[in-house]
C-alpha atoms as a PDB file:
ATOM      1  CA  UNK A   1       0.000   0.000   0.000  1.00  0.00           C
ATOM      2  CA  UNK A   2       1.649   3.521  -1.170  1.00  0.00           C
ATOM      3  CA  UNK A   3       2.272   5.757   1.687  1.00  0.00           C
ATOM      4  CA  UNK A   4       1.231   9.467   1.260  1.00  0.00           C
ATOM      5  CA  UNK A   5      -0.210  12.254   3.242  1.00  0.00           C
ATOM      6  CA  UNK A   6      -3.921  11.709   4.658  1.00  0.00           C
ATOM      7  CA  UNK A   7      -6.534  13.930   3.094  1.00  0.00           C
ATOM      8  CA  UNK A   8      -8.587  15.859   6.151  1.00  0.00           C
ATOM      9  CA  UNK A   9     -11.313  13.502   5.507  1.00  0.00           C
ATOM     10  CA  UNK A  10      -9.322  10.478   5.653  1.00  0.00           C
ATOM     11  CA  UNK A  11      -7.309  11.976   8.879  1.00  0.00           C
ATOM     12  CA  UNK A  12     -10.612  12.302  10.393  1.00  0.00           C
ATOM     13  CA  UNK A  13     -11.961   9.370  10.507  1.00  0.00           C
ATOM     14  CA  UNK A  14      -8.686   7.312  11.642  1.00  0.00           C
ATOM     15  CA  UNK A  15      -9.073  10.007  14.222  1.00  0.00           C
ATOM     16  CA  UNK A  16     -12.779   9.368  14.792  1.00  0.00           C
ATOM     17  CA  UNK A  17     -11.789   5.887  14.979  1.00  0.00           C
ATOM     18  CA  UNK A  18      -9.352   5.959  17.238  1.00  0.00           C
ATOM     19  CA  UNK A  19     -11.259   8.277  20.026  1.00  0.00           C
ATOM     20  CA  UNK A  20     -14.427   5.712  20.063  1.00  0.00           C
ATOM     21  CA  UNK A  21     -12.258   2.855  19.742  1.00  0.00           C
ATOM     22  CA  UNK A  22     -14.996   1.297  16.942  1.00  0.00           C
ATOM     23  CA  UNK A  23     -14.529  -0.556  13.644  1.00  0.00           C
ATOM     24  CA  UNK A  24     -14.773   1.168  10.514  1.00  0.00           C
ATOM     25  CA  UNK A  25     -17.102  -1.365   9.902  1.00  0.00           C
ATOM     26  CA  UNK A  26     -18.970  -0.272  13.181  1.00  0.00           C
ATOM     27  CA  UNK A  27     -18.402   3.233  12.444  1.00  0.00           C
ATOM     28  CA  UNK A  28     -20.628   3.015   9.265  1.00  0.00           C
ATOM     29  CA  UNK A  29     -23.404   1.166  11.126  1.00  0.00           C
ATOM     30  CA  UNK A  30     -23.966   3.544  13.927  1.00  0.00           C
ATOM     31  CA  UNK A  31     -23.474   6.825  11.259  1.00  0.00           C
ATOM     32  CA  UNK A  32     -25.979   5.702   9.024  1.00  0.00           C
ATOM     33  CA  UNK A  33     -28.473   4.782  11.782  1.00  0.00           C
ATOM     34  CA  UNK A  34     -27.691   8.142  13.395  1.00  0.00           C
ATOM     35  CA  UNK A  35     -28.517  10.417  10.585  1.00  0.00           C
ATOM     36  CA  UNK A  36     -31.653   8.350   9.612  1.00  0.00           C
ATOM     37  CA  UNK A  37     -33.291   7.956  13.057  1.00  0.00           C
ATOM     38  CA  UNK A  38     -32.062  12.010  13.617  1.00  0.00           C
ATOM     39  CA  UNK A  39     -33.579  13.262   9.937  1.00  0.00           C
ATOM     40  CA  UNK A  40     -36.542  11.242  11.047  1.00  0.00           C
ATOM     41  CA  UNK A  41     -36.409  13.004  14.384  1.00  0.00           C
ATOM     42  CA  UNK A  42     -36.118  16.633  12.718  1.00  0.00           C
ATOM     43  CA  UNK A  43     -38.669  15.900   9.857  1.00  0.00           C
ATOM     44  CA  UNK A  44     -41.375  14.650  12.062  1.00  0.00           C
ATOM     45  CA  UNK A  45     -42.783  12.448   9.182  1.00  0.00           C
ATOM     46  CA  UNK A  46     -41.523   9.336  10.716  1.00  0.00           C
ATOM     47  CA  UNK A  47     -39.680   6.501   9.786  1.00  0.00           C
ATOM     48  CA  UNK A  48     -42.330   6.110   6.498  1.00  0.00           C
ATOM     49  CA  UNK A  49     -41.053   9.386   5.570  1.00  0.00           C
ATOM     50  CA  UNK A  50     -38.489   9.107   2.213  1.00  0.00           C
ATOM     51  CA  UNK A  51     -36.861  11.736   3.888  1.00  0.00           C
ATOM     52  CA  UNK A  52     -34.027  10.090   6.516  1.00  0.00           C
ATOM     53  CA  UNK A  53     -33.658   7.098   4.345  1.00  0.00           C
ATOM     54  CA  UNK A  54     -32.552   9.443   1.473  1.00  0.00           C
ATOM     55  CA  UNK A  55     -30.727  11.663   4.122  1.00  0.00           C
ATOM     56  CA  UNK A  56     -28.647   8.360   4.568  1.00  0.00           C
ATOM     57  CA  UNK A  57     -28.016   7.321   1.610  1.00  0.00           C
ATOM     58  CA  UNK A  58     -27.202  11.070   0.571  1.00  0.00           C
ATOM     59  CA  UNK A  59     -24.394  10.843   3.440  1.00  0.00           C
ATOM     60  CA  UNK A  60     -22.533   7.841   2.162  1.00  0.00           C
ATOM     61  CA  UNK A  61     -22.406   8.912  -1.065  1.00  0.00           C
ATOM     62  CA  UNK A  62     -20.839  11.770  -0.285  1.00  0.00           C
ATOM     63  CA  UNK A  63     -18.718   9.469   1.851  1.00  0.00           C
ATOM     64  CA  UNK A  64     -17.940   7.203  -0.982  1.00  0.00           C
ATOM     65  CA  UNK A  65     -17.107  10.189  -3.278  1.00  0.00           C
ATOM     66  CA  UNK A  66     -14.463  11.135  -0.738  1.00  0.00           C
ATOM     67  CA  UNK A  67     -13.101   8.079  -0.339  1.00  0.00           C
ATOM     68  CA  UNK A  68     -12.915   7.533  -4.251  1.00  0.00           C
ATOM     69  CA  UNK A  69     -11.428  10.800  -4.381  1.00  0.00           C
ATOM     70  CA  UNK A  70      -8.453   9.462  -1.889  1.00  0.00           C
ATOM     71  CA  UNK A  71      -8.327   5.793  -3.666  1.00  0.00           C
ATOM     72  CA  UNK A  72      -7.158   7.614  -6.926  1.00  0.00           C
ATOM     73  CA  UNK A  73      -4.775   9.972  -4.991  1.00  0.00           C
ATOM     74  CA  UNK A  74      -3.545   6.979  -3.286  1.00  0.00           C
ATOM     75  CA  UNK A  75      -3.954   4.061  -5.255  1.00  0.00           C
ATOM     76  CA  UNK A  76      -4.236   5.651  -8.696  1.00  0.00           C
ATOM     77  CA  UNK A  77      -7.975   3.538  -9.059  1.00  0.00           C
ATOM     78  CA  UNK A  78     -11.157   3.718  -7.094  1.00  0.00           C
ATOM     79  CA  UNK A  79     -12.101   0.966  -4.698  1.00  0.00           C
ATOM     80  CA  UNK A  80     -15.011   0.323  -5.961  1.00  0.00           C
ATOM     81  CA  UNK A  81     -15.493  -2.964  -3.722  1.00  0.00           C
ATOM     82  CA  UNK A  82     -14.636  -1.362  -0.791  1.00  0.00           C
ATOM     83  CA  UNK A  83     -17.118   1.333  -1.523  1.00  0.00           C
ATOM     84  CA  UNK A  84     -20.169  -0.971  -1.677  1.00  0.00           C
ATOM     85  CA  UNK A  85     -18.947  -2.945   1.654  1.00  0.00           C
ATOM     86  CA  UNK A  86     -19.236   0.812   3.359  1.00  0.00           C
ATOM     87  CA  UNK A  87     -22.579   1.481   1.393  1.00  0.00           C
ATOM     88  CA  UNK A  88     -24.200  -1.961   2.574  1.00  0.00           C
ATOM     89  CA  UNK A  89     -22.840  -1.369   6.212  1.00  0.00           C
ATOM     90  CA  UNK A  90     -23.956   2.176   6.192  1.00  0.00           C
ATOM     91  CA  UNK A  91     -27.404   1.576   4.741  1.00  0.00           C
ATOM     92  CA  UNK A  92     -28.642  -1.915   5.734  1.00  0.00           C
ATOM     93  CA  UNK A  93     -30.221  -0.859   9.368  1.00  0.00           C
ATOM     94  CA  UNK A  94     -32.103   2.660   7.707  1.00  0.00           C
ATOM     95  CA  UNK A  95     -33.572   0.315   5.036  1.00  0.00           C
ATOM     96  CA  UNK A  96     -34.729  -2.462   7.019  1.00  0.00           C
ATOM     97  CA  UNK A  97     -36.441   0.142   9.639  1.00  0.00           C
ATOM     98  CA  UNK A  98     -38.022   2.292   6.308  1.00  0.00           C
ATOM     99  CA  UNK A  99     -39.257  -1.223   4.817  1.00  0.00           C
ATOM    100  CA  UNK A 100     -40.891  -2.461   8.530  1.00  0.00           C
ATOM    101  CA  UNK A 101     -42.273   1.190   9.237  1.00  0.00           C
ATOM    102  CA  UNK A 102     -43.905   1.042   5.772  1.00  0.00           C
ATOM    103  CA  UNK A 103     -45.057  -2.475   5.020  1.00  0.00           C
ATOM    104  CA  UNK A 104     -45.783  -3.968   8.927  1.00  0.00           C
ATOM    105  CA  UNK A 105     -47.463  -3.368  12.119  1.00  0.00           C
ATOM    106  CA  UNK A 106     -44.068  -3.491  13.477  1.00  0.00           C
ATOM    107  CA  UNK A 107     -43.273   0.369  13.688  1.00  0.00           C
ATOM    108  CA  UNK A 108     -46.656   1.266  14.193  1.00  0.00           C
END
């Protein structure tokens, strides 16, 4: 793996990672459930609302974007692999709680 200078965004979350002491893997969980269930909170639509599942996905794109941005600084390619692994850990809990607060008794 090359070594070069972090960007900010990459320097902040080794740093983010290193004060909570998560996984990057966990990082993505809890920071896509966060800004879902706190769009939902602000919106006051619910969790049937579009809006903090979109919020979410917004989010980790512009995650991913960054991160692509630093793969072809770093790496000269983007990782595109790597990219869906962080979309499916950053997405999975906002879509399972939009698809049970729209189609079950569940949420309601």
């Amino acid at each position: 793996m090359p070594r070069m200078a972090l960007s900010a965004f990459q320097s902040f979350k080794h740093e983010l990672q290193s004060v909570v002491g998560l996984s990057k893997d966990a990082l993505h969980v809890y920071f896509g459930l966060s800004v879902f269930l706190v769009v939902a909170a602000i919106v006051r639509q619910g969790l049937r609302s579009w809006a903090p599942l979109l919020a979410a996905l917004a989010v980790a794109a512009v995650g991913e974007m960054l991160d692509a941005r630093d793969n072809f600084r770093t790496y000269g390619q983007w990782r595109v692999g790597a990219s869906i692994h962080d979309l499916i850990n950053t997405l999975f809990w906002p879509l399972v709680l939009s698809l049970l607060a729209r189609h079950s008794r569940v949420m309601n």
